[in-house]
Protein backbone atom coordinates (compact mmCIF):
# COMPACT_ATOMS: atom_id res chain seq x y z
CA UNK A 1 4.29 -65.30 42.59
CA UNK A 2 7.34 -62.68 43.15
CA UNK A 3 6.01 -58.96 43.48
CA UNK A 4 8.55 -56.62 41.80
CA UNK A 5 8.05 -53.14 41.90
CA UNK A 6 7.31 -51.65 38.93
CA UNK A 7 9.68 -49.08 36.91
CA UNK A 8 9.61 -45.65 37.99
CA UNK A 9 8.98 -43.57 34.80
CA UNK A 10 5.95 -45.02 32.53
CA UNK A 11 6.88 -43.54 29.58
CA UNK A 12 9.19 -44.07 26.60
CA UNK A 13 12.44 -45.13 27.61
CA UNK A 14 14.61 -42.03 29.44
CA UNK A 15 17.96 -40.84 29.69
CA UNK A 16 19.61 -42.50 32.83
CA UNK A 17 22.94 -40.57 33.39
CA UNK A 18 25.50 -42.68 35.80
CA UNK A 19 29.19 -42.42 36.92
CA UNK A 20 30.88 -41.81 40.10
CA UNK A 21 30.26 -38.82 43.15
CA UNK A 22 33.26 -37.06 44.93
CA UNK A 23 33.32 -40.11 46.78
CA UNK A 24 33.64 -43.02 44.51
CA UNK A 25 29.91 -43.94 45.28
CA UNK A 26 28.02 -44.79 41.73
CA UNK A 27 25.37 -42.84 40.98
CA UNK A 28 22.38 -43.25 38.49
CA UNK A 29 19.96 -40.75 37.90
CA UNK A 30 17.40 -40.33 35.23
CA UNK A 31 17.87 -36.97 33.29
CA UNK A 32 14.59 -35.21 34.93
CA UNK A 33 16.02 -36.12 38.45
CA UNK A 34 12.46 -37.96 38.84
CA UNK A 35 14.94 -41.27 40.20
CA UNK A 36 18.36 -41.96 40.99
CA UNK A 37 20.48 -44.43 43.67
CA UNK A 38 23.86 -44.72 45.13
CA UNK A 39 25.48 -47.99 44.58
CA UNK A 40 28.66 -49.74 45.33
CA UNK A 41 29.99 -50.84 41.98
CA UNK A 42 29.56 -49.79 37.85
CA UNK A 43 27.09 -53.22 37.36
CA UNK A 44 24.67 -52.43 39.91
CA UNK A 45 24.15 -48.93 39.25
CA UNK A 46 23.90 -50.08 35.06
CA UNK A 47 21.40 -52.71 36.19
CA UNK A 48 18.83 -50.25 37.86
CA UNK A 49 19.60 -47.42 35.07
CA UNK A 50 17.95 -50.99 32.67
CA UNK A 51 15.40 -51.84 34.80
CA UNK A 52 14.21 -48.19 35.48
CA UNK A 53 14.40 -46.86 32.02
CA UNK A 54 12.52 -50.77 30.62
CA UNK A 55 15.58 -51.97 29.64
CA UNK A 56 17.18 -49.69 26.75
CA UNK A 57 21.23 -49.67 27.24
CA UNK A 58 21.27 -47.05 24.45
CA UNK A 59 19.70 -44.56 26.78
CA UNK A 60 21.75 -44.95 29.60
CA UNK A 61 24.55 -42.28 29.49
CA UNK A 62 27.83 -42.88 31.18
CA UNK A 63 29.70 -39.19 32.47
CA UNK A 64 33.45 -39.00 32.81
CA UNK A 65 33.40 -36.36 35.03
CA UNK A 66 32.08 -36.45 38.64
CA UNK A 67 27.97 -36.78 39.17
CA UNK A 68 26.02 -36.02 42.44
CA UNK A 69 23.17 -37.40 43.39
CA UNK A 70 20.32 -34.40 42.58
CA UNK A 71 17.18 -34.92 45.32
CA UNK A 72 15.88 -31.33 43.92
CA UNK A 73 14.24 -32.55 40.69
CA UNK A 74 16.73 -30.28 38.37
CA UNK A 75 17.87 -31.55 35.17
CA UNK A 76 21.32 -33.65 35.37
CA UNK A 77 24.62 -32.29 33.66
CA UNK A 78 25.11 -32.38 30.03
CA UNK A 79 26.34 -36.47 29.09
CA UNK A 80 30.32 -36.79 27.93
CA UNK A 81 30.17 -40.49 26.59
CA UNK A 82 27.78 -43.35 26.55
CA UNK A 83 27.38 -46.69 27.40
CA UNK A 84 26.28 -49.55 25.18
């Protein structure tokens, strides 16, 4: 039997905001701040944004401008495009 941890928000499906920091990390971060990662590349920071959020692409919301990883719990910045 393989123990995953389970999703971070047990509600409906939430907004997972992700694009790139001042440093060309990738962030995702769920609108509320409540969870969010740094990750190397676009795929793995889509694939957490899936798994946290129980797997709805349609609520996963890609920014064109630069996004910084909030650890303060405030809401994220307002979404320029999304991803499908």
């Amino acid at each position: 039997m393989k123990l995953v941890e389970p999703p971070s928000c047990s509600a409906a499906s939430t907004i997972v905001f992700i694009g790139r920091n001042r440093r060309g990390q990738w962030v995702a971060q769920q609108q509320n701040g409540l969870y969010g990662g740094l990750f190397v590349n676009r795929a793995q920071a889509v694939k957490y944004a899936l798994f946290e959020n129980g797997q709805h692409p349609e609520m996963i919301v890609e920014l064109s401008r630069e996004i910084e990883l909030d650890t303060s719990g405030e809401t994220a910045p307002v979404p320029a495009s999304r991803v499908a």
